[in-house]
N, C-alpha and C. Protein backbone atom coordinates (compact mmCIF):
# COMPACT_ATOMS: atom_id res chain seq x y z
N UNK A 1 -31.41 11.26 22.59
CA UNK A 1 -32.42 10.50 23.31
C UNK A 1 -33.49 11.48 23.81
N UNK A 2 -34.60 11.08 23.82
CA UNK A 2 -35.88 11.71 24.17
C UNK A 2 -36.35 11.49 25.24
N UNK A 3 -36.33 12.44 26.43
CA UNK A 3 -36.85 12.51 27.53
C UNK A 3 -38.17 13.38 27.69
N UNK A 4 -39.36 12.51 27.96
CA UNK A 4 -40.56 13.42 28.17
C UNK A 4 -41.44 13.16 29.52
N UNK A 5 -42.31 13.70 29.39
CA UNK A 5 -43.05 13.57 30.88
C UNK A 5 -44.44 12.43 30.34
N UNK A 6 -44.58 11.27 31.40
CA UNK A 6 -45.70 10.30 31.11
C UNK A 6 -46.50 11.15 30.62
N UNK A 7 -47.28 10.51 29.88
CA UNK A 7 -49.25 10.35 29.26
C UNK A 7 -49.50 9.28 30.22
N UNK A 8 -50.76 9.73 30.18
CA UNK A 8 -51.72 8.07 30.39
C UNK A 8 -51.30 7.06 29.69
N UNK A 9 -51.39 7.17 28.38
CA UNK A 9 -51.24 6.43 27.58
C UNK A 9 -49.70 5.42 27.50
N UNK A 10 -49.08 5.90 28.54
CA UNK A 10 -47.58 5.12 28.69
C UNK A 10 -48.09 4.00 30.20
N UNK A 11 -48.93 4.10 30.59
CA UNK A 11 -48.89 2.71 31.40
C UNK A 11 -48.83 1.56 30.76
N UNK A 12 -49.19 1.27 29.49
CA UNK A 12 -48.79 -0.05 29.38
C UNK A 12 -47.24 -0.53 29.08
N UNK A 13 -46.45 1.01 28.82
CA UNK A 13 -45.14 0.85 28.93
C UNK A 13 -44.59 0.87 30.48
N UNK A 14 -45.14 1.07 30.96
CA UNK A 14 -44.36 1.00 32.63
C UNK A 14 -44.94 -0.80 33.09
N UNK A 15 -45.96 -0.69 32.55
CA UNK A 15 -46.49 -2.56 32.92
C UNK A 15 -45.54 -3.18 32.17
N UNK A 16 -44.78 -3.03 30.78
CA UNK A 16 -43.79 -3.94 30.55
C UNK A 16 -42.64 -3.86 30.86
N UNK A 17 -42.16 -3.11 31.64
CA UNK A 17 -41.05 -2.60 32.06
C UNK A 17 -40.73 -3.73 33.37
N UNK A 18 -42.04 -3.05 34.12
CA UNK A 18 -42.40 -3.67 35.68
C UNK A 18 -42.48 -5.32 35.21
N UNK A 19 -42.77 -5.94 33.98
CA UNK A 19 -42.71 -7.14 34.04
C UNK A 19 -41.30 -7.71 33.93
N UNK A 20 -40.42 -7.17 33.48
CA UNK A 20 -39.05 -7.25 33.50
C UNK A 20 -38.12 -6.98 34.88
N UNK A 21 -38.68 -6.78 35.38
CA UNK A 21 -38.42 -6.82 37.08
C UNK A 21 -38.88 -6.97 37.96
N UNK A 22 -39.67 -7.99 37.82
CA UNK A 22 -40.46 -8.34 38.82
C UNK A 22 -39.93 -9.47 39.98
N UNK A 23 -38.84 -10.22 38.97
CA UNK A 23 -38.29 -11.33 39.97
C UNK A 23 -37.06 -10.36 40.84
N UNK A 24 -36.97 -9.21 40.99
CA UNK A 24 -36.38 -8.59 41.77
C UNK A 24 -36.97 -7.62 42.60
N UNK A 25 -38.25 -7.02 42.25
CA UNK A 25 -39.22 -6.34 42.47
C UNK A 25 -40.07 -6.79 43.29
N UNK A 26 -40.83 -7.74 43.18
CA UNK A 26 -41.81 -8.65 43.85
C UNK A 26 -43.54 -8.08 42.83
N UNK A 27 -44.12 -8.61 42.97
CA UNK A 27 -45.06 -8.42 41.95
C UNK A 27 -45.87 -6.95 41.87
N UNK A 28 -45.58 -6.85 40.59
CA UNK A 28 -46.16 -5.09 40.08
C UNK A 28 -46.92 -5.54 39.04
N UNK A 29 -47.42 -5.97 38.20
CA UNK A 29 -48.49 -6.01 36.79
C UNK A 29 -49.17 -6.23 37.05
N UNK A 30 -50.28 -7.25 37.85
CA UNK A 30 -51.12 -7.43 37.96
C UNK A 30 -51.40 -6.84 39.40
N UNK A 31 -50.66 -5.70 39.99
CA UNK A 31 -50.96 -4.84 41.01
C UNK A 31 -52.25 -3.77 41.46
N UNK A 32 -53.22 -4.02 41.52
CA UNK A 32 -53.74 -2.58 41.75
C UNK A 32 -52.89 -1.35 42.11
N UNK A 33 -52.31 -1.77 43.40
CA UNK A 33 -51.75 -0.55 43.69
C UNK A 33 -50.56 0.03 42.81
N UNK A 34 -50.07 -1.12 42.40
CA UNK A 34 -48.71 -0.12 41.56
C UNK A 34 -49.65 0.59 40.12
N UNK A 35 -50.62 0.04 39.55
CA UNK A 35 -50.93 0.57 38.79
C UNK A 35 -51.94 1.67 39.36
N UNK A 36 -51.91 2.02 40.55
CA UNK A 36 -52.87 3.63 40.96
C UNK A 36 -51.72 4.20 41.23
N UNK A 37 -49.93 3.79 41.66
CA UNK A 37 -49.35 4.47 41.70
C UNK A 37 -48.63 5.29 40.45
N UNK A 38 -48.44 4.48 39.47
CA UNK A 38 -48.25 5.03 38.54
C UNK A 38 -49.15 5.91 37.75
N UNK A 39 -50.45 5.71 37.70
CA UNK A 39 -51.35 6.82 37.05
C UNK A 39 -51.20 7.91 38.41
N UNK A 40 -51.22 7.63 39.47
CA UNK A 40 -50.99 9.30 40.11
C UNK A 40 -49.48 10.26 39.79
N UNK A 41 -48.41 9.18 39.56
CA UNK A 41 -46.96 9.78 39.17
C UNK A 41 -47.42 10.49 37.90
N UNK A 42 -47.94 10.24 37.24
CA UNK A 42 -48.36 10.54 35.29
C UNK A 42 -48.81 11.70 35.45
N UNK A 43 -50.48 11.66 36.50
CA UNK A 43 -50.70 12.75 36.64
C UNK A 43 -50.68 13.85 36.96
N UNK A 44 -49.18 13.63 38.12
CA UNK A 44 -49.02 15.05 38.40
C UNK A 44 -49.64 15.42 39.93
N UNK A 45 -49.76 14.42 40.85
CA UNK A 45 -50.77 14.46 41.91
C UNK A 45 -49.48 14.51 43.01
N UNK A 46 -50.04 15.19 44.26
CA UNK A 46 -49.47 15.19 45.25
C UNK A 46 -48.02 15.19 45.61
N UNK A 47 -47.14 16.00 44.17
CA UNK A 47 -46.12 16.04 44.56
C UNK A 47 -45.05 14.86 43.66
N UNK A 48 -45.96 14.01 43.26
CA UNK A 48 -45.63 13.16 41.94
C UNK A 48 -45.43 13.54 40.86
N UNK A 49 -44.42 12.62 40.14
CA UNK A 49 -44.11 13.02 38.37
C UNK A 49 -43.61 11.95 37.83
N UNK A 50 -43.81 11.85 36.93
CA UNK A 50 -43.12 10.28 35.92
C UNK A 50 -42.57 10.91 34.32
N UNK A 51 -41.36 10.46 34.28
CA UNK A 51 -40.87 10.71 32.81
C UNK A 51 -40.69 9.23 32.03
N UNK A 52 -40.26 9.32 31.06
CA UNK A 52 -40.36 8.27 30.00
C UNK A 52 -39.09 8.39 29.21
N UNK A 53 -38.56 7.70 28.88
CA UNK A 53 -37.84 7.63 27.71
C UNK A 53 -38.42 6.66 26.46
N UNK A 54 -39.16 7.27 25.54
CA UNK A 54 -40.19 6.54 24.83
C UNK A 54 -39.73 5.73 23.84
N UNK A 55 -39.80 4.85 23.25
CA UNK A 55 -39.40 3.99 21.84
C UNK A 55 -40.40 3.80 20.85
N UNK A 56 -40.56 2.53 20.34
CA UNK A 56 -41.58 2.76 19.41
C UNK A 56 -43.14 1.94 19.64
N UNK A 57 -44.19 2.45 19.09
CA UNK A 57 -45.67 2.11 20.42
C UNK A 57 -45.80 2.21 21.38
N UNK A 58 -45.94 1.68 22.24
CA UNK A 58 -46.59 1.70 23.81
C UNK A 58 -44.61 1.38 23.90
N UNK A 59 -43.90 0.65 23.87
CA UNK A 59 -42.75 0.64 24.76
C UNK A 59 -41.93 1.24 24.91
N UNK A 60 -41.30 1.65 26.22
CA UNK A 60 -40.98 2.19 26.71
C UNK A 60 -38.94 2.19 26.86
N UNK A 61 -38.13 2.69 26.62
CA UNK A 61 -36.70 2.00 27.25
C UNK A 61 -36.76 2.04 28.64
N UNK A 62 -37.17 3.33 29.08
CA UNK A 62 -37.32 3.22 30.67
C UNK A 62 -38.34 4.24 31.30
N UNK A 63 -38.18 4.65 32.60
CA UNK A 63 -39.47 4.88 32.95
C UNK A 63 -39.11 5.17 34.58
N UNK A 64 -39.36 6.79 34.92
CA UNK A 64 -39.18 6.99 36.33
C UNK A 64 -39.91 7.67 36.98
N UNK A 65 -40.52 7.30 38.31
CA UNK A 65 -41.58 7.91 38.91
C UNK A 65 -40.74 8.36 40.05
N UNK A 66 -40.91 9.61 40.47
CA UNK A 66 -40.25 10.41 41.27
C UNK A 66 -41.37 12.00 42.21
N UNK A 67 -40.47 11.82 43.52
CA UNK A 67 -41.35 12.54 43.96
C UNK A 67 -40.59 14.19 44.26
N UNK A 68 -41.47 14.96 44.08
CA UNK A 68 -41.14 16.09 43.23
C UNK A 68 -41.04 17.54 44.68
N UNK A 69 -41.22 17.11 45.79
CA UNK A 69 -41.38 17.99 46.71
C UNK A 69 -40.32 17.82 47.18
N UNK A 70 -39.39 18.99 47.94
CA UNK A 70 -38.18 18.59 48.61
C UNK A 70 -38.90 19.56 50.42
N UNK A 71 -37.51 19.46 50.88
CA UNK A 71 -36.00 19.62 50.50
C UNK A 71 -35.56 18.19 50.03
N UNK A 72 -36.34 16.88 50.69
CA UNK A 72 -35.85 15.87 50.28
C UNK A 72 -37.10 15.07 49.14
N UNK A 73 -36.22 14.92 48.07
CA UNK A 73 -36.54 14.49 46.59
C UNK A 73 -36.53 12.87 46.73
N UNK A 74 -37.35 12.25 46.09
CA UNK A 74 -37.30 10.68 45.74
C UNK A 74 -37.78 10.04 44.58
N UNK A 75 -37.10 9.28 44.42
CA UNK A 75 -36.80 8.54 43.20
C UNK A 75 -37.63 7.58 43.72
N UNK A 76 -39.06 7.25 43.13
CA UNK A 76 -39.70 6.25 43.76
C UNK A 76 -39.45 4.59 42.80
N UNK A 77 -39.26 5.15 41.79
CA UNK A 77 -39.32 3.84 41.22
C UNK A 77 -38.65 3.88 39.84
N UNK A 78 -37.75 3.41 38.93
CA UNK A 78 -36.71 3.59 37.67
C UNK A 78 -36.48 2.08 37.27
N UNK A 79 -36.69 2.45 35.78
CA UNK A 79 -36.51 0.97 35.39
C UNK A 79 -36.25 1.34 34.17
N UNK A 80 -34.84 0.75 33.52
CA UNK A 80 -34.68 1.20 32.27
C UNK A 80 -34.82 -0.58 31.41
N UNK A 81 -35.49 -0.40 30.32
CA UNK A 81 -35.29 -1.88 30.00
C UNK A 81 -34.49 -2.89 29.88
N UNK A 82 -34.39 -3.97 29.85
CA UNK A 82 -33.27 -4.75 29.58
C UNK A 82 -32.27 -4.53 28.52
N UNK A 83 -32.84 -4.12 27.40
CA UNK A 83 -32.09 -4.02 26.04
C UNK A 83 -31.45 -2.51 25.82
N UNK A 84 -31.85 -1.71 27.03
CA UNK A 84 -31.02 -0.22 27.08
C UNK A 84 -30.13 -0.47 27.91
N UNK A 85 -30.47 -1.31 28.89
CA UNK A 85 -29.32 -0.79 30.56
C UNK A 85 -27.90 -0.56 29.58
N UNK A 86 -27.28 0.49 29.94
CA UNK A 86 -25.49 0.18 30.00
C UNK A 86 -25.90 1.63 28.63
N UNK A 87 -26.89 2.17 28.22
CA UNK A 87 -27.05 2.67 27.29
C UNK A 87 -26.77 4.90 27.31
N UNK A 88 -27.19 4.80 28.99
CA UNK A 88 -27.36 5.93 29.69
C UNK A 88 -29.31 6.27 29.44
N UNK A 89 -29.78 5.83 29.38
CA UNK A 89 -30.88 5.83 29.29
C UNK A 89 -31.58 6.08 31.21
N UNK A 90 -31.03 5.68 31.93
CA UNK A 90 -31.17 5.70 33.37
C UNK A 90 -30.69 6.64 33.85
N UNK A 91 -29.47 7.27 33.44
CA UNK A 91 -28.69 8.99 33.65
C UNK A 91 -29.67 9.66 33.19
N UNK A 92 -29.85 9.64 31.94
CA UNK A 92 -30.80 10.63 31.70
C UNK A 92 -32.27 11.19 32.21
N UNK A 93 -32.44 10.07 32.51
CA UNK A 93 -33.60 10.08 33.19
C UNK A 93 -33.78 11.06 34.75
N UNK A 94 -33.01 10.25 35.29
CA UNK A 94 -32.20 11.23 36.55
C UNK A 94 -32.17 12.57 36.24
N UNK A 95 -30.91 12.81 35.28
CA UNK A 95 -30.84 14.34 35.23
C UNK A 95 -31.96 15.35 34.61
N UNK A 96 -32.84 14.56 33.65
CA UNK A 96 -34.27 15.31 33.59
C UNK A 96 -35.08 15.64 34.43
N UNK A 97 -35.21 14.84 35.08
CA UNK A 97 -36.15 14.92 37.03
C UNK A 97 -35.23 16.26 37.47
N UNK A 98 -33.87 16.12 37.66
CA UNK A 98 -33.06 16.86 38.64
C UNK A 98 -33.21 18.52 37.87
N UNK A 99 -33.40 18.96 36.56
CA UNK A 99 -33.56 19.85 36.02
C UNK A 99 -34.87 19.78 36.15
N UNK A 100 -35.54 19.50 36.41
CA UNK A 100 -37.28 20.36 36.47
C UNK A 100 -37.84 20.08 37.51
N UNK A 101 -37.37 19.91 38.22
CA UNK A 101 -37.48 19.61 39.75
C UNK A 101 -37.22 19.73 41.23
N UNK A 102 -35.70 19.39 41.29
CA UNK A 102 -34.80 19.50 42.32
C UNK A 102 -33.93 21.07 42.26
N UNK A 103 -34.32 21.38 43.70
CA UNK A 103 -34.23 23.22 43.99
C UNK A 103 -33.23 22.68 45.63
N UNK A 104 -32.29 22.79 45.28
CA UNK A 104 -31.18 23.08 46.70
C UNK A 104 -31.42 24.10 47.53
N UNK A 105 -30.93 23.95 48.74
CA UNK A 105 -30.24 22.50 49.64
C UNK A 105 -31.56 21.95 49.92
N UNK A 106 -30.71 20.42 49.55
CA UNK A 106 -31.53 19.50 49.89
C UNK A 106 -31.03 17.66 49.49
N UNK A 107 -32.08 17.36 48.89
CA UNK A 107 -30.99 16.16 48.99
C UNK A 107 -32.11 15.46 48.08
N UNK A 108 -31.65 14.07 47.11
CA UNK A 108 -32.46 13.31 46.12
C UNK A 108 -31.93 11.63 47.25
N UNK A 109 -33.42 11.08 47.64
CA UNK A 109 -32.85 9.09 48.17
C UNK A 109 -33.60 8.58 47.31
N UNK A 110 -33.39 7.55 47.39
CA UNK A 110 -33.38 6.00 46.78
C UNK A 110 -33.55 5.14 47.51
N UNK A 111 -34.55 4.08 47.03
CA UNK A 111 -34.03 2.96 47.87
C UNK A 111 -34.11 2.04 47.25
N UNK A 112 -32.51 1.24 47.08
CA UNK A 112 -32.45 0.09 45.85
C UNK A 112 -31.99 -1.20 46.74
N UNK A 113 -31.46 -2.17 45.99
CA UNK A 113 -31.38 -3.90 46.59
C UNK A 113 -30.13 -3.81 47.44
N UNK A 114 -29.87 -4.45 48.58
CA UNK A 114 -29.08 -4.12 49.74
C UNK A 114 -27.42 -4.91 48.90
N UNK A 115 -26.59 -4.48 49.49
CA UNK A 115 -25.48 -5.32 48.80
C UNK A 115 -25.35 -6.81 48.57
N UNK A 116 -26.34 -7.30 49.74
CA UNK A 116 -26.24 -9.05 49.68
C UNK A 116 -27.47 -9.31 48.78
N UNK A 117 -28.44 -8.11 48.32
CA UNK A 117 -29.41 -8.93 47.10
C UNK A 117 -29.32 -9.40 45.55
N UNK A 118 -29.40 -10.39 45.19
CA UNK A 118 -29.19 -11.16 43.69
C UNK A 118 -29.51 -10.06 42.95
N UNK A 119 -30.17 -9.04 43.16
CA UNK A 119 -30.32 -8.25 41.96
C UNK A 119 -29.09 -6.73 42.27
N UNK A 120 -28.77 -6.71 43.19
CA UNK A 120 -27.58 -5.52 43.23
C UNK A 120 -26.70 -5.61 42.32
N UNK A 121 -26.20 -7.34 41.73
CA UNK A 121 -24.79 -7.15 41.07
C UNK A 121 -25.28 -7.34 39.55
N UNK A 122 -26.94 -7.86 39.38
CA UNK A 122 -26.90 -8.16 37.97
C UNK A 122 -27.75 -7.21 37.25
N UNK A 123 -28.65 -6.67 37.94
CA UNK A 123 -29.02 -5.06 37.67
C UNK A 123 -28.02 -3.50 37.50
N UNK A 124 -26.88 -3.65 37.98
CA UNK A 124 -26.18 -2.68 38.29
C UNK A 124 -26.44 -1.39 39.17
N UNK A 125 -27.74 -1.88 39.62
CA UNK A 125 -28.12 -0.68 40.35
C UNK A 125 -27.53 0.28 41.03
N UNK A 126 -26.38 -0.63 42.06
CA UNK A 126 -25.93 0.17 43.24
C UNK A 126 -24.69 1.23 42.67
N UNK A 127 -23.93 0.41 41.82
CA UNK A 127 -22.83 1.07 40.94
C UNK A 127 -23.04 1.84 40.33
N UNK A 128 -24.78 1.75 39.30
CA UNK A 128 -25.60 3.13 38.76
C UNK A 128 -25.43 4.29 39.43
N UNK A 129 -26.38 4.01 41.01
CA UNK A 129 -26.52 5.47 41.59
C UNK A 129 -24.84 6.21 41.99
N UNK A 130 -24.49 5.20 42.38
CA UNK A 130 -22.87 5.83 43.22
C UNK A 130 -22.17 6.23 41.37
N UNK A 131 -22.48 6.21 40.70
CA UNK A 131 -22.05 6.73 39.76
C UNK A 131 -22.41 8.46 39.18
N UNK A 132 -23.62 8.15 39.94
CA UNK A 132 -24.02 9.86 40.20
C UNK A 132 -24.40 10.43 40.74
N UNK A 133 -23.60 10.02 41.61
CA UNK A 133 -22.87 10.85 43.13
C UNK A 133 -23.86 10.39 44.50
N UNK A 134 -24.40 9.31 44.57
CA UNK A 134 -25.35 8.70 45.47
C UNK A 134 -24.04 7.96 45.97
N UNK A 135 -24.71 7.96 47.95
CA UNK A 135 -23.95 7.18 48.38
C UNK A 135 -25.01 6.13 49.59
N UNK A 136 -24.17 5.34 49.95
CA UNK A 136 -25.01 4.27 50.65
C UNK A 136 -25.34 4.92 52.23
N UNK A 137 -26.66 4.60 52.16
CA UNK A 137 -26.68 5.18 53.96
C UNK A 137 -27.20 4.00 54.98
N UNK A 138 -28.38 3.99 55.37
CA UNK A 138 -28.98 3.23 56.06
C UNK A 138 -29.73 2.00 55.49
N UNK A 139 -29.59 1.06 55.97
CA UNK A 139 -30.75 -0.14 55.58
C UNK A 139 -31.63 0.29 55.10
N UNK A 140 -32.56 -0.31 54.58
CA UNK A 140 -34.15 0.34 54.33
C UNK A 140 -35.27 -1.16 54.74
N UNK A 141 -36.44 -1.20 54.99
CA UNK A 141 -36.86 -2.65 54.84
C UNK A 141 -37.01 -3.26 53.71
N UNK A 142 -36.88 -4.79 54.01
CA UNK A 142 -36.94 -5.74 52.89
C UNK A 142 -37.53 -5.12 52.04
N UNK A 143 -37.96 -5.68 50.80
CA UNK A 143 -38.60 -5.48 49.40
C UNK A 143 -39.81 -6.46 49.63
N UNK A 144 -40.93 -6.65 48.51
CA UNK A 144 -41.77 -7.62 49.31
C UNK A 144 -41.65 -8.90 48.69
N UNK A 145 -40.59 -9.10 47.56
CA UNK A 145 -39.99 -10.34 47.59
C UNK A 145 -39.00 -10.87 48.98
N UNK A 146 -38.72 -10.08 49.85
CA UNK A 146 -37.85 -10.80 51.10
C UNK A 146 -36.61 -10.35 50.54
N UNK A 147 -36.46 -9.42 49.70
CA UNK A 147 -35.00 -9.22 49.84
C UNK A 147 -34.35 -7.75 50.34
N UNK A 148 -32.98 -8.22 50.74
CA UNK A 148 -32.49 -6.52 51.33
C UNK A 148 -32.60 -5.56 51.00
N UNK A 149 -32.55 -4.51 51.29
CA UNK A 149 -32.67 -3.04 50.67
C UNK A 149 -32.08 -1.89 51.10
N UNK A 150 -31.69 -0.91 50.39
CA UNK A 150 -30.68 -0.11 51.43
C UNK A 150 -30.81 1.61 50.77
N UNK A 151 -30.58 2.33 51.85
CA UNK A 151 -30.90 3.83 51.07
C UNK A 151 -29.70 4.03 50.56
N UNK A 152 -30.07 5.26 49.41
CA UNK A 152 -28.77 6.09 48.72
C UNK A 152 -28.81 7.42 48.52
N UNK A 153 -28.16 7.94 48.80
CA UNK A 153 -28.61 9.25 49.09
C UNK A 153 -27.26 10.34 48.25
N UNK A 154 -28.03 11.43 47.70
CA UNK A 154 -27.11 12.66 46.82
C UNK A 154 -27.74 13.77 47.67
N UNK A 155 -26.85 14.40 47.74
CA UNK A 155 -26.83 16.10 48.30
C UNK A 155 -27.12 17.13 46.76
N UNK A 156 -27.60 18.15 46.80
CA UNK A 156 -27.91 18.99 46.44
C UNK A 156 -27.62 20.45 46.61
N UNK A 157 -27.15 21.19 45.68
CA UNK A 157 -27.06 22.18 46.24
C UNK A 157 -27.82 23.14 46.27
């Protein structure tokens, strides 16, 4: 599997991605802001970075924007497509960020759907991160669909 760092030219793969999660997400495609956030992750701005796991044309399997300054690291946003999840396409992704990036001690959070949200059990999210080595910490606020949210947090060495 091929892990690379965004182009420009991959936003319209993160817009179909983001359309595939949006009923858990709350609205990203027709976003201004998510789409200035993602061209600043691409570019490399302020501590931002975005990788890709690319397929064929513009689409994408998945797609992670992450913030690149520590001691504490963040995973701002990961979305592997529907037709990869369960594939490791979302590990990988992770551990590419964590190799060109993450410099210990310190620590990588998250913040994904709280245990009582519809998308925790059918996304796999929460079972994802605690699968590599993230654990649950504090609440986080809602999402701007109204649903729960909760941090996850990995240590570093």
């Amino acid at each position: 599997m091929t892990i690379r760092q965004a182009r420009a030219h991959d936003l319209p793969g993160f817009l179909g991605l983001a359309a595939q999660v949006e009923q858990w997400f709350g609205p990203m495609v027709e976003e201004p802001g998510f789409h200035d956030a993602v061209r600043r992750h691409i570019a490399g701005r302020d501590g931002h970075a975005a990788l890709v796991a690319p397929s064929c044309g513009t689409r994408l399997l998945g797609g992670l924007l992450f913030g690149t300054e520590g001691p504490t690291y963040h995973v701002h946003w990961l979305v592997v497509s529907s037709r990869a999840r369960g594939t490791g396409v979302g590990r990988a992704l992770i551990e590419e960020a964590v190799h060109r990036w993450v410099r210990g001690p310190g620590e990588i959070e998250v913040v994904t759907f709280g245990p009582d949200h519809p998308g925790a059990h059918v996304s796999g999210a929460r079972v994802f991160y605690e699968r590599l080595g993230f654990v649950p910490a504090e609440a986080a606020a809602p999402g701007p669909e109204g649903g729960s949210r909760q941090v996850y947090r990995r240590a570093v060495g």
